[in-house]
C-alpha atoms as a PDB file:
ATOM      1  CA  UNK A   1      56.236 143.938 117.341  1.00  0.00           C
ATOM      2  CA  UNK A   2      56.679 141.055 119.839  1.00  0.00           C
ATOM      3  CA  UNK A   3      60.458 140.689 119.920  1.00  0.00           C
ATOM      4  CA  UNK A   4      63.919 142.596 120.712  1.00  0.00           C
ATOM      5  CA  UNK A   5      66.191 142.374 118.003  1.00  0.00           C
ATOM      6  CA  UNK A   6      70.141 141.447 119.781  1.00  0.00           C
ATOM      7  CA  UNK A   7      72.752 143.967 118.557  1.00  0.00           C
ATOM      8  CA  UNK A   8      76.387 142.773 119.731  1.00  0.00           C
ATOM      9  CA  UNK A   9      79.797 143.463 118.715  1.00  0.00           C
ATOM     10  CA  UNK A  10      83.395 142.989 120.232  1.00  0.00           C
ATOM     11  CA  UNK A  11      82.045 142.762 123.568  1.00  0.00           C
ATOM     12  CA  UNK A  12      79.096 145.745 122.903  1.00  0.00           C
ATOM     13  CA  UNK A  13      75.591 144.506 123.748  1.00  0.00           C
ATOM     14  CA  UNK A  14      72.479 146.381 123.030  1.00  0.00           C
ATOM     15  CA  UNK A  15      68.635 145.002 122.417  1.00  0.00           C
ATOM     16  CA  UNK A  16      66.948 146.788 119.523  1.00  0.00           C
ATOM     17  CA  UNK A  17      63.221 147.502 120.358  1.00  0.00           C
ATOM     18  CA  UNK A  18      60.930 147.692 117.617  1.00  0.00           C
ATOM     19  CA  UNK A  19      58.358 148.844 119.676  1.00  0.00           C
ATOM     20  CA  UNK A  20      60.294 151.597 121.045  1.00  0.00           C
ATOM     21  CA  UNK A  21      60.402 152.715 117.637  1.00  0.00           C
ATOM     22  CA  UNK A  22      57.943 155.642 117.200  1.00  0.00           C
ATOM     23  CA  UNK A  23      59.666 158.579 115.553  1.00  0.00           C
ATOM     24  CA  UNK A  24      62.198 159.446 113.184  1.00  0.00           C
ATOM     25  CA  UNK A  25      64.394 162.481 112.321  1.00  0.00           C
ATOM     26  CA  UNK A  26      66.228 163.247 109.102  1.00  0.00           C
ATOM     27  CA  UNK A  27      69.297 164.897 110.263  1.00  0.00           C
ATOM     28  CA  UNK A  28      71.762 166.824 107.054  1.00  0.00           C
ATOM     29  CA  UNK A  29      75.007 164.625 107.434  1.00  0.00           C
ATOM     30  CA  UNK A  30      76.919 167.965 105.648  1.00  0.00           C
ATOM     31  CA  UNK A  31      75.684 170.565 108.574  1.00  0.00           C
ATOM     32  CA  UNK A  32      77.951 169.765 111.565  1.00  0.00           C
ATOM     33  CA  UNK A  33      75.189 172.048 113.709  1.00  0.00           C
ATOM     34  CA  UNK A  34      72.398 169.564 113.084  1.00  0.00           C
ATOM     35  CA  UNK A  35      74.350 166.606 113.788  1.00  0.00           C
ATOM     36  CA  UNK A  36      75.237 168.445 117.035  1.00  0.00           C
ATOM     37  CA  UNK A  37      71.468 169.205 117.927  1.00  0.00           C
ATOM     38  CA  UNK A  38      70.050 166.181 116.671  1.00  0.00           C
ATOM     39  CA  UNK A  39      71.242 164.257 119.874  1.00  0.00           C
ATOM     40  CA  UNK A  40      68.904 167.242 121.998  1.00  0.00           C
ATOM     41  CA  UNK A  41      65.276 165.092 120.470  1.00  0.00           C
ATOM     42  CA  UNK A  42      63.370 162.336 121.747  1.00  0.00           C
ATOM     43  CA  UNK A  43      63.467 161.088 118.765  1.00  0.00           C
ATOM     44  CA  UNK A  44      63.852 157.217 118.481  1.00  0.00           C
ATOM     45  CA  UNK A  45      65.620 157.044 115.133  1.00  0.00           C
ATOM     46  CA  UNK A  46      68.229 159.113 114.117  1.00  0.00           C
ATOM     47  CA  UNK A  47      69.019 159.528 110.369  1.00  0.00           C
ATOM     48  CA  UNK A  48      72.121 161.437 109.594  1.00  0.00           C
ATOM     49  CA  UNK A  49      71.562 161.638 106.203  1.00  0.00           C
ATOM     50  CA  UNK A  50      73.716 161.470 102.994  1.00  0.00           C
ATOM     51  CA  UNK A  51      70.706 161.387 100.018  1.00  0.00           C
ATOM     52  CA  UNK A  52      68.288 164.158  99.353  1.00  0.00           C
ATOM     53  CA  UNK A  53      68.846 166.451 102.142  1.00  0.00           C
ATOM     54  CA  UNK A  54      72.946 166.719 100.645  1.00  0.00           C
ATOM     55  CA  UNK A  55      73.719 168.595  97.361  1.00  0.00           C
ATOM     56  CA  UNK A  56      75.477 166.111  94.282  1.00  0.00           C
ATOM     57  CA  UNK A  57      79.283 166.241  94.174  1.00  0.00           C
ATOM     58  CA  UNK A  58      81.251 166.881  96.784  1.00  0.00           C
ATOM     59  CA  UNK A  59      79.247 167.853  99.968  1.00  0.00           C
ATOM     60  CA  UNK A  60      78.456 163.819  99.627  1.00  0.00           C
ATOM     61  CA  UNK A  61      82.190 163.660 100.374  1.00  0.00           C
ATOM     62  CA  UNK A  62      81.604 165.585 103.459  1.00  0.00           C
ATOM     63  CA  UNK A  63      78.629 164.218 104.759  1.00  0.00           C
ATOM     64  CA  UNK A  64      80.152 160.915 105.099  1.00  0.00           C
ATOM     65  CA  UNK A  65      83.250 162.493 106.767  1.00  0.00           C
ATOM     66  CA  UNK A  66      80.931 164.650 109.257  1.00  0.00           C
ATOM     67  CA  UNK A  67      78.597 161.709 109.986  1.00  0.00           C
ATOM     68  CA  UNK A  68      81.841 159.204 110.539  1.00  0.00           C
ATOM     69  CA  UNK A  69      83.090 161.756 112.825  1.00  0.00           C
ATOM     70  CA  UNK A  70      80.403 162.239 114.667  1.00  0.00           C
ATOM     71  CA  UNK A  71      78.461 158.851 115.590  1.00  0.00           C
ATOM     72  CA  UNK A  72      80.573 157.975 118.827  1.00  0.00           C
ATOM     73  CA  UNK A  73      79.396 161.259 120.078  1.00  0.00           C
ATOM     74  CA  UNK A  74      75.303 161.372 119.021  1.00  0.00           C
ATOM     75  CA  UNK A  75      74.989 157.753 120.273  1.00  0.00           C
ATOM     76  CA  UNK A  76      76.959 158.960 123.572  1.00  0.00           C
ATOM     77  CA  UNK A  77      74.167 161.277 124.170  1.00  0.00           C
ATOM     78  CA  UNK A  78      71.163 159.850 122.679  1.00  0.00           C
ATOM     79  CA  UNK A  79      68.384 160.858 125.595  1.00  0.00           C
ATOM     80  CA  UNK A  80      67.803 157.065 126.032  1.00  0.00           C
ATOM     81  CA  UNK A  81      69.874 153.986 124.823  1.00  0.00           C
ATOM     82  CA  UNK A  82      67.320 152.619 122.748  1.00  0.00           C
ATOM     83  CA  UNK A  83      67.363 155.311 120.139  1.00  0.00           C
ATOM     84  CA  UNK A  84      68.498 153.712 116.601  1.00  0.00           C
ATOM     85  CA  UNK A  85      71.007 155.183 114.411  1.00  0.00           C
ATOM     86  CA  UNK A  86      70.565 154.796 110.918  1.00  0.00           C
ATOM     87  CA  UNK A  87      72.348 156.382 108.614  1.00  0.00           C
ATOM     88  CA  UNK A  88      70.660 157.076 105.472  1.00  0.00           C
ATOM     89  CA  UNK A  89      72.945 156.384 102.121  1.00  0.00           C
ATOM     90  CA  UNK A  90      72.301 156.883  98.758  1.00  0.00           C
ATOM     91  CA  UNK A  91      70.572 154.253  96.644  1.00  0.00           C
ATOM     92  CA  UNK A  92      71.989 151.249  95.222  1.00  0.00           C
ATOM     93  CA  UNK A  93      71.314 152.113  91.788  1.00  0.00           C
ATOM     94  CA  UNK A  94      73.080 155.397  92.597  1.00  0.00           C
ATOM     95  CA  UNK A  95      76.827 153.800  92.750  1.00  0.00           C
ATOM     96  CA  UNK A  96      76.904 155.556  95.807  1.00  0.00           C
ATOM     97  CA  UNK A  97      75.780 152.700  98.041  1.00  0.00           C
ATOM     98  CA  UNK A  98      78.767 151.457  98.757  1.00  0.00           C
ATOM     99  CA  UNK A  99      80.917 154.113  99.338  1.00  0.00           C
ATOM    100  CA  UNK A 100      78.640 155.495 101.132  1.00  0.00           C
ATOM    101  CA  UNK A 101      78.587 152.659 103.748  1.00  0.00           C
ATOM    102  CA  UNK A 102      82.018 152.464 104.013  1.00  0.00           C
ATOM    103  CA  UNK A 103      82.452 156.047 104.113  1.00  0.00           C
ATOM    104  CA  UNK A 104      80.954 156.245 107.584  1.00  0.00           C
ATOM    105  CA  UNK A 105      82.156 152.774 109.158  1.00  0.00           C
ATOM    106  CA  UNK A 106      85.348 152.176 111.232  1.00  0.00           C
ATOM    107  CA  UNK A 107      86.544 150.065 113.693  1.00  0.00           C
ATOM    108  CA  UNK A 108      85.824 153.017 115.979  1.00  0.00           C
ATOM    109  CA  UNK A 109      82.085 153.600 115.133  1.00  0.00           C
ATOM    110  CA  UNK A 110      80.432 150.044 114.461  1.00  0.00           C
ATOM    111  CA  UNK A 111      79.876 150.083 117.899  1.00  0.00           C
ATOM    112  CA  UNK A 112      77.506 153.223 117.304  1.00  0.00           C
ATOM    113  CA  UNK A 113      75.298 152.670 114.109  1.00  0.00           C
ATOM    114  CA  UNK A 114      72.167 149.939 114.510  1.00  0.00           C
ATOM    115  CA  UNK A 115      72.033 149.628 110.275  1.00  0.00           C
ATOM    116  CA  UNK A 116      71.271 151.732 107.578  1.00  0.00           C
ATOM    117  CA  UNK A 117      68.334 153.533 105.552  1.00  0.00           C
ATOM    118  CA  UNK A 118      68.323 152.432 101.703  1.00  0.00           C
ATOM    119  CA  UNK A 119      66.279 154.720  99.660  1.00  0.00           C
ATOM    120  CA  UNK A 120      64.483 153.624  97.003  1.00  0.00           C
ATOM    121  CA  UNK A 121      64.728 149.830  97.400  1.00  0.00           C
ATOM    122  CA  UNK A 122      62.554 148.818  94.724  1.00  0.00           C
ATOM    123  CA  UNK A 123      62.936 144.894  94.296  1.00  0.00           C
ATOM    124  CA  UNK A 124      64.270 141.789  95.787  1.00  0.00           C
ATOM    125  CA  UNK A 125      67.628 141.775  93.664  1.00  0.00           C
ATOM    126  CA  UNK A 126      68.317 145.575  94.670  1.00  0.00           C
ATOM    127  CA  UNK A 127      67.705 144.109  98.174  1.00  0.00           C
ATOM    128  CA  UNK A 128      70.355 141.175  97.638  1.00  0.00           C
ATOM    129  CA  UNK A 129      72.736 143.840  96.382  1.00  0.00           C
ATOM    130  CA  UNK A 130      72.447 145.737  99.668  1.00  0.00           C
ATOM    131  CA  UNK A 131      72.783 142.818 101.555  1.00  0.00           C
ATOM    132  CA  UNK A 132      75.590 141.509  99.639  1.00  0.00           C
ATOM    133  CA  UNK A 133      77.556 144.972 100.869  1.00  0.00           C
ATOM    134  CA  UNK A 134      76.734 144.574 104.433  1.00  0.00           C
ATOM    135  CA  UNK A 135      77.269 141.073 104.863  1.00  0.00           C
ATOM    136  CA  UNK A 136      81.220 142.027 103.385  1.00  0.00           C
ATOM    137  CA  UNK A 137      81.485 144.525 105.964  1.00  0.00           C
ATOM    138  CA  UNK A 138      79.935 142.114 108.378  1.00  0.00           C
ATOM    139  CA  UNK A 139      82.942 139.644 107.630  1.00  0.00           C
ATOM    140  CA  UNK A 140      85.525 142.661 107.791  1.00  0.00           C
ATOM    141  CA  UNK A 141      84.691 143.388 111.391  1.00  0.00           C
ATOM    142  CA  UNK A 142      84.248 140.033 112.062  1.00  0.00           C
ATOM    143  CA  UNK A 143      80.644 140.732 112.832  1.00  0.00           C
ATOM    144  CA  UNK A 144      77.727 137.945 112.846  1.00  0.00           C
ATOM    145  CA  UNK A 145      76.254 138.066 109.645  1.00  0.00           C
ATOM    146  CA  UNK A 146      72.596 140.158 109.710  1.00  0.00           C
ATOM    147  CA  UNK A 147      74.448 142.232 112.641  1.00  0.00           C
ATOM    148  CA  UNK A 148      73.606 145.611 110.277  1.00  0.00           C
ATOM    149  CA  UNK A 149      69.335 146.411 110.591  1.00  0.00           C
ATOM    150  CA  UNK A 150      68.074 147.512 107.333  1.00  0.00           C
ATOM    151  CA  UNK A 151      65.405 150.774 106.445  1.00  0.00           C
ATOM    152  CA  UNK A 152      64.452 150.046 102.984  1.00  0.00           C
ATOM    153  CA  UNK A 153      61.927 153.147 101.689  1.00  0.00           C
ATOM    154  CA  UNK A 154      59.434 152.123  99.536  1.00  0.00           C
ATOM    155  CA  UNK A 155      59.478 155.287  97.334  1.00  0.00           C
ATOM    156  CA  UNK A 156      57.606 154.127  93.818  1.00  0.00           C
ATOM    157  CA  UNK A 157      54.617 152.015  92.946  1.00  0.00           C
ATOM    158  CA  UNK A 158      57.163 148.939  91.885  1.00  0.00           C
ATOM    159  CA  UNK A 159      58.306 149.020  95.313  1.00  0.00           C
ATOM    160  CA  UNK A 160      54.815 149.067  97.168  1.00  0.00           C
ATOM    161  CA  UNK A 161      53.903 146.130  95.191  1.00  0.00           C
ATOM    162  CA  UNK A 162      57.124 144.649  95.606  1.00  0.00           C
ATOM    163  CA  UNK A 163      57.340 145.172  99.499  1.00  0.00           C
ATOM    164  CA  UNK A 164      55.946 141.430 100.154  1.00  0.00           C
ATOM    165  CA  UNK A 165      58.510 139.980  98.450  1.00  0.00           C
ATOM    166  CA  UNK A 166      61.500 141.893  99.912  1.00  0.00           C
ATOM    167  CA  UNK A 167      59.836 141.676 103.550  1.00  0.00           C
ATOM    168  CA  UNK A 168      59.503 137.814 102.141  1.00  0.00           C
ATOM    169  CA  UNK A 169      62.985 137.243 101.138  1.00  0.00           C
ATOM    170  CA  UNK A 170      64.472 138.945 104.291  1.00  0.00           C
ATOM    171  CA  UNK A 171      62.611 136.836 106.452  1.00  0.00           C
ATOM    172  CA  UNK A 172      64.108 133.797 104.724  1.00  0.00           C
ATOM    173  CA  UNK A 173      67.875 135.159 104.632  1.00  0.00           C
ATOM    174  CA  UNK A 174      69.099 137.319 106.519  1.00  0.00           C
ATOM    175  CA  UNK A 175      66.683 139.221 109.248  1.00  0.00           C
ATOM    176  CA  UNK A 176      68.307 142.754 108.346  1.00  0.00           C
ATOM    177  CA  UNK A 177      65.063 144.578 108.010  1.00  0.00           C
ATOM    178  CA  UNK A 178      63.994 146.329 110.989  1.00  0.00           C
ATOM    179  CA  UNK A 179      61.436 148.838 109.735  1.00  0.00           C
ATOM    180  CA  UNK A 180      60.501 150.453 106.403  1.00  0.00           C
ATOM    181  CA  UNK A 181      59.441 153.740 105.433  1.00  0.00           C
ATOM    182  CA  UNK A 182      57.157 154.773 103.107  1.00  0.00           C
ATOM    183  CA  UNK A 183      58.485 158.105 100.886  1.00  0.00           C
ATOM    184  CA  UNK A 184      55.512 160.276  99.389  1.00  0.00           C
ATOM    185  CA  UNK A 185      57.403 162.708  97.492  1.00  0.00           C
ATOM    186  CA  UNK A 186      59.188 160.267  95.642  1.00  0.00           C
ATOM    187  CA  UNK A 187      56.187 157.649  94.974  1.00  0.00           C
ATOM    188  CA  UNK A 188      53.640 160.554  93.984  1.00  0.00           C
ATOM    189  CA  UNK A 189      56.565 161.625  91.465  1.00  0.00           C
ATOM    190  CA  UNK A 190      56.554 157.865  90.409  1.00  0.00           C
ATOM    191  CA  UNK A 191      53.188 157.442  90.126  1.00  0.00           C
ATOM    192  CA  UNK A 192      52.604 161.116  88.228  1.00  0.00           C
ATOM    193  CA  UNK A 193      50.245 162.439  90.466  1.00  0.00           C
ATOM    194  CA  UNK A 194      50.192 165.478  92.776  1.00  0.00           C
ATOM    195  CA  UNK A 195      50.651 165.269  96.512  1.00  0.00           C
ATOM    196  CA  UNK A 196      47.994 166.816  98.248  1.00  0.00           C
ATOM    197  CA  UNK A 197      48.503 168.683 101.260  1.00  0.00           C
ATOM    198  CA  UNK A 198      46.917 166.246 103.791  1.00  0.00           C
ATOM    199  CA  UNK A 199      47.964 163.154 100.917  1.00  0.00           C
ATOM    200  CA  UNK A 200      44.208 162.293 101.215  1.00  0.00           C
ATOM    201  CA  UNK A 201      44.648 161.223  97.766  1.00  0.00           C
ATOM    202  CA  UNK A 202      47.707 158.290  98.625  1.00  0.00           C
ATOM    203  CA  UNK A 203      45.857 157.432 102.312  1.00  0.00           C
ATOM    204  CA  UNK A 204      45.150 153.773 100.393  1.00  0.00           C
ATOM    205  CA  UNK A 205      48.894 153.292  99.770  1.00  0.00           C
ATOM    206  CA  UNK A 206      49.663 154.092 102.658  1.00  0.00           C
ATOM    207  CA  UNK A 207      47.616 151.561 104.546  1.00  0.00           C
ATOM    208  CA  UNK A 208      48.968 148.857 101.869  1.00  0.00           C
ATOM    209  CA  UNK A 209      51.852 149.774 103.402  1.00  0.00           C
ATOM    210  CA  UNK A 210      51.151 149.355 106.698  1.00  0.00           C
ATOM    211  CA  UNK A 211      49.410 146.317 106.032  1.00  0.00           C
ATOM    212  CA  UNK A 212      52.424 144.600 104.173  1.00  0.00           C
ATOM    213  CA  UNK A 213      54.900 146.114 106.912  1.00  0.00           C
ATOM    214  CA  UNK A 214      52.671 144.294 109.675  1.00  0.00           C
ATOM    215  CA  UNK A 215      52.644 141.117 107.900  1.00  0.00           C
ATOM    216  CA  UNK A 216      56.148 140.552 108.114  1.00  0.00           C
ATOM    217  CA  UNK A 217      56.262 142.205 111.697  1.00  0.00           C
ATOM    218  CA  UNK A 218      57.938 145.412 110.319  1.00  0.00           C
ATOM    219  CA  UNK A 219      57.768 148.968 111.654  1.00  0.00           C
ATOM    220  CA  UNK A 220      55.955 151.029 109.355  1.00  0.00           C
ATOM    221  CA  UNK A 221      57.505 154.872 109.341  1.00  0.00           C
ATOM    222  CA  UNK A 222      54.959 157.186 107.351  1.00  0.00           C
ATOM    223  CA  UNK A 223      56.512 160.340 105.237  1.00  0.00           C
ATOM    224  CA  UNK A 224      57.358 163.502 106.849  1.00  0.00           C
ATOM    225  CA  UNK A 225      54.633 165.767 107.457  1.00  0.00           C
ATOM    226  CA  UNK A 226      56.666 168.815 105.347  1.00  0.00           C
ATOM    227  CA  UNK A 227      54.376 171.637 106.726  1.00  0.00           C
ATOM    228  CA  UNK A 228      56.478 171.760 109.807  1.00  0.00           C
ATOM    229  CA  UNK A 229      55.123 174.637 111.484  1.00  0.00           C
ATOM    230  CA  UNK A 230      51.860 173.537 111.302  1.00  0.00           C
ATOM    231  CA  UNK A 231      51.262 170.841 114.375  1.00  0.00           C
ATOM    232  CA  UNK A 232      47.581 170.790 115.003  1.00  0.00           C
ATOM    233  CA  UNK A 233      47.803 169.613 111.196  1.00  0.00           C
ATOM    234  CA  UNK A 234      50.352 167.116 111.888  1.00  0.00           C
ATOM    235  CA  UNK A 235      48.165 165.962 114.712  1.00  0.00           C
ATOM    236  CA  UNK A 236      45.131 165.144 112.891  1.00  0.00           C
ATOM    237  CA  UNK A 237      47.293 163.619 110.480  1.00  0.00           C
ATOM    238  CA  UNK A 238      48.966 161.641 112.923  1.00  0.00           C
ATOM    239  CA  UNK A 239      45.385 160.424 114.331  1.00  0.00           C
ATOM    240  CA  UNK A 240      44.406 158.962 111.153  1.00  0.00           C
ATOM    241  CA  UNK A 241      47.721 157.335 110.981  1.00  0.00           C
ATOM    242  CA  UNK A 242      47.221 155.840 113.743  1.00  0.00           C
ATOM    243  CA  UNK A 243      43.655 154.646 112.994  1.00  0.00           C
ATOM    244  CA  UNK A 244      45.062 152.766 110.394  1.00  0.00           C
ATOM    245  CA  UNK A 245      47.996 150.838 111.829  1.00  0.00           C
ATOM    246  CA  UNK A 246      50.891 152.844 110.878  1.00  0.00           C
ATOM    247  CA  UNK A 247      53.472 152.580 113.488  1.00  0.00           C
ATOM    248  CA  UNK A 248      55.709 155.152 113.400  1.00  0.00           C
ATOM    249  CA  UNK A 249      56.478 158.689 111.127  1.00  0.00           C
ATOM    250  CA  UNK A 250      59.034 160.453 110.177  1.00  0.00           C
ATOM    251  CA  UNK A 251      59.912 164.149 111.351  1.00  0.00           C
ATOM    252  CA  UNK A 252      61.755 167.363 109.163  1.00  0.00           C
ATOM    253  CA  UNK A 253      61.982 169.419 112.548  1.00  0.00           C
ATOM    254  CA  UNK A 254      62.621 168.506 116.025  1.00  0.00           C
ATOM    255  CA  UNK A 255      59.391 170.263 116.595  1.00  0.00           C
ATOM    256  CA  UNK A 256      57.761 167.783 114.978  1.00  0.00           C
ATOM    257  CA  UNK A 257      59.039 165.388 117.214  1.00  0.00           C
ATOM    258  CA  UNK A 258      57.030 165.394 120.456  1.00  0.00           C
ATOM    259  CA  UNK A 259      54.117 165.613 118.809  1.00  0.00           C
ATOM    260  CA  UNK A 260      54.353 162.429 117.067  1.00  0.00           C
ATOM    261  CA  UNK A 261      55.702 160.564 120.508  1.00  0.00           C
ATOM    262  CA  UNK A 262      52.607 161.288 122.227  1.00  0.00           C
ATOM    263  CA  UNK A 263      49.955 160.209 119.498  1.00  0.00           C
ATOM    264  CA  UNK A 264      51.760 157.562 118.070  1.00  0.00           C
ATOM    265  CA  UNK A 265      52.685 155.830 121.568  1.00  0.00           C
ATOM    266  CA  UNK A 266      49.615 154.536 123.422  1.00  0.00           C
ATOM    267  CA  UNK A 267      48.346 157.424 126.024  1.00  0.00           C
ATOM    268  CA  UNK A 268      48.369 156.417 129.895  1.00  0.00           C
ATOM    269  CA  UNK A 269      44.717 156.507 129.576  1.00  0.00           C
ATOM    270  CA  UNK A 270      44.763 153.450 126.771  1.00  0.00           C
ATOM    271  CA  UNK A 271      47.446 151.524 128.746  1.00  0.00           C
ATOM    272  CA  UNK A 272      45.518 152.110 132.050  1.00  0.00           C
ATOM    273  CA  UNK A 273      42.239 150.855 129.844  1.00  0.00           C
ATOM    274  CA  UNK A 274      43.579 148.226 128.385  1.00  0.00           C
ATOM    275  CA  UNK A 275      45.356 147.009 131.526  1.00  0.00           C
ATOM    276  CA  UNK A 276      42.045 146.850 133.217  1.00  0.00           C
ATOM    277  CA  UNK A 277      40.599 144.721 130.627  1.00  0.00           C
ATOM    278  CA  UNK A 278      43.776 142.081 130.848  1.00  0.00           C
ATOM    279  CA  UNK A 279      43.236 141.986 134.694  1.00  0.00           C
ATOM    280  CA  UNK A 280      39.621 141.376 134.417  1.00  0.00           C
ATOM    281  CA  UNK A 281      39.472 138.618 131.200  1.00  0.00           C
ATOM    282  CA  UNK A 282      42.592 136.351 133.037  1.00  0.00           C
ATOM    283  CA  UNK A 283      40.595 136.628 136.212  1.00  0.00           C
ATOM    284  CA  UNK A 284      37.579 135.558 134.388  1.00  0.00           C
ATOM    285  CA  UNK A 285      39.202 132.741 132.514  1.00  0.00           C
ATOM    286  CA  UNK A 286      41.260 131.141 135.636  1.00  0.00           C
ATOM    287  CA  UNK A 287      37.630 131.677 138.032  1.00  0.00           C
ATOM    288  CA  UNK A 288      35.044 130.779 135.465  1.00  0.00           C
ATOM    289  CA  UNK A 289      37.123 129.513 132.327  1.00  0.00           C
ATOM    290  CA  UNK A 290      34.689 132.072 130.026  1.00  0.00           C
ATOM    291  CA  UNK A 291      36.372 132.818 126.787  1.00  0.00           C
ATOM    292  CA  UNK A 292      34.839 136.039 126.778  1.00  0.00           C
ATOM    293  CA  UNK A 293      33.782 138.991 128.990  1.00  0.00           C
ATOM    294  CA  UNK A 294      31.966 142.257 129.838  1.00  0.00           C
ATOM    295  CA  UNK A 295      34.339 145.119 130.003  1.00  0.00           C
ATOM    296  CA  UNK A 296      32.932 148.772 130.449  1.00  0.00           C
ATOM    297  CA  UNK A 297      29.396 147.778 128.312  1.00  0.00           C
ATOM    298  CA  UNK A 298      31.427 145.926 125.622  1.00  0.00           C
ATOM    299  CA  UNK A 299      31.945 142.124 124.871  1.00  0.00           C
ATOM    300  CA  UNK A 300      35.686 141.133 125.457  1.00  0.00           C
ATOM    301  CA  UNK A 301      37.039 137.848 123.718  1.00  0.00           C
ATOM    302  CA  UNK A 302      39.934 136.545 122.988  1.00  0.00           C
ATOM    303  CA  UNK A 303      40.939 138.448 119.639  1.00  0.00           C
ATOM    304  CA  UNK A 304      40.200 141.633 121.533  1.00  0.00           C
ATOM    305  CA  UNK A 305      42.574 140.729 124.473  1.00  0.00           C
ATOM    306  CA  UNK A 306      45.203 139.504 122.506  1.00  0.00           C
ATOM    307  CA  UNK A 307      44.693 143.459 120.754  1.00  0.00           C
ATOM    308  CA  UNK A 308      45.373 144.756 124.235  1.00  0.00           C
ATOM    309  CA  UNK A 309      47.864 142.495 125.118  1.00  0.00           C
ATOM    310  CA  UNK A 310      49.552 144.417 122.288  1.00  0.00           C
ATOM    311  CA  UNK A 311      49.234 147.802 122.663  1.00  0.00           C
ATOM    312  CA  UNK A 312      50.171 147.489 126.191  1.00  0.00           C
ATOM    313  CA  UNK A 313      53.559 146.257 124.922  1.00  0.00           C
ATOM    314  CA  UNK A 314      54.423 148.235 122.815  1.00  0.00           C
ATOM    315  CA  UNK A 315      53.831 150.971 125.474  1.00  0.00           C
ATOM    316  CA  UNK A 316      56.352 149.210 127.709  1.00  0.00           C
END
């Protein structure tokens, strides 16, 4: 991700950092103790959440109450002021979208959420619904238009073969999407298949996703890893992840959280690596205008330092 994404309103400025963007915690907007403890993570996305981790009927009611209540405070103590607050609503084939959005927006708290999460965005006219709403409450604040960052989660195989042309459409409109997140439960469901326990069966999606999120310079956010108490598991996952591209991931317990910080984000050893081999190709290009170089027993050109050039960044 190469850019910082401007977040301002009624005199509030704060850049958005894609790259900052590593992990993500699902927080139950109906359990005031969560939303209390959530702010205690380094996680850099907070999700207070109003789908499937909040029973049907009324406790839907009172997650949008608790979570209204209770933004000012989480982004007052957010470890760092980059963390991203995203509320996650119901879908918009729910009916609940909407209430849902305004439910948890006020004059006092647009000042404290970055966008929303949409589950279960599976094509472009679901996506022009959503942005419809926001772009209303946009107006009603008298907010710039694209001012609300957008999650979609590509849940079903319609949406992973739709994600180009939603990525596609909100590069040509409005801007809104930020990062997406690919949901296993739901797309194994979908797709009638059964989710293995290390989803070695849905690693190909899951790099189609990564691959479509990085086209449109999107954050991918992989699935929770649900076997929480299990972190040398989540590890190796996390290394394959990471082998393939896929940005960021998605946590069920704060324990979860560190864990996928330190793989996900480059190590001190890369950046110090990688830093070497910057230093050394510039030097070689202003002193001997080589296009190419001999770093450590392997050839460096141009591709590979524009591949350091990037991880580097988004270490920054």
């Amino acid at each position: 991700m190469k850019q910082f994404l401007s977040l301002q309103c009624r005199g509030f400025s704060r850049r958005l950092d894609p790259n900052f963007l590593t992990s993500g915690l699902y927080v139950p907007g109906n359990q005031q103790k969560m939303l209390t403890k959530c702010v205690t993570t380094k996680a850099s996305l907070l999700v207070p959440d109003m789908e499937d981790s909040v029973p049907e009927g009324q406790e839907k009611v009172k997650a949008r109450e608790l979570i209204r209540q209770n933004l000012k405070d989480i982004r007052a103590k957010t470890y760092d002021q980059r963390v991203i607050i995203t509320p996650r609503t119901n879908g918009i084939t729910t009916g609940l979208f909407k209430d849902d959005v305004e439910g948890v927006l006020t004059k006092e708290t647009i000042d404290s959420i970055d966008g929303f999460c949409v589950p279960k965005v599976d094509t472009s006219t679901e996506y022009k619904q959503i942005d419809t709403i926001l772009t209303t409450q946009e107006n009603q604040y008298g907010l710039p238009i694209g001012h609300f960052k957008l999650i979609p989660q590509i849940e079903s195989t319609l949406s992973l073969m739709n994600a180009k042309d939603i990525f596609s459409l909100d590069r040509e409109s409005n801007k809104r999407i930020l990062a997406a997140a690919f949901g296993a439960d739901d797309f194994t469901a979908d797709f009638e298949i059964d989710r293995q326990a290390d989803d070695g069966n849905i690693q190909f999606h899951k790099k189609l996703f990564a691959l479509a999120c990085h086209a449109f310079n999107v954050v991918s956010i992989d699935t929770p890893y649900v076997h929480y108490k299990d972190l040398d598991g989540l590890r190796k996952e996390l290394g394959i992840l990471k082998s393939f591209g896929m940005k960021a991931k998605f946590a069920i317990h704060p324990t979860q959280v560190d864990v996928i910080n330190e793989v996900l984000r480059p190590s001190a050893e890369e950046v110090k690596y990688y830093r070497e081999m910057i230093a050394q190709f510039e030097e070689a290009q202003v002193k001997t205008g080589k296009a190419a170089i001999q770093f450590q027993g392997k050839m460096v050109d141009i591709a590979a330092y524009r591949r350091a050039k990037a991880i580097v960044k988004r270490a920054e």
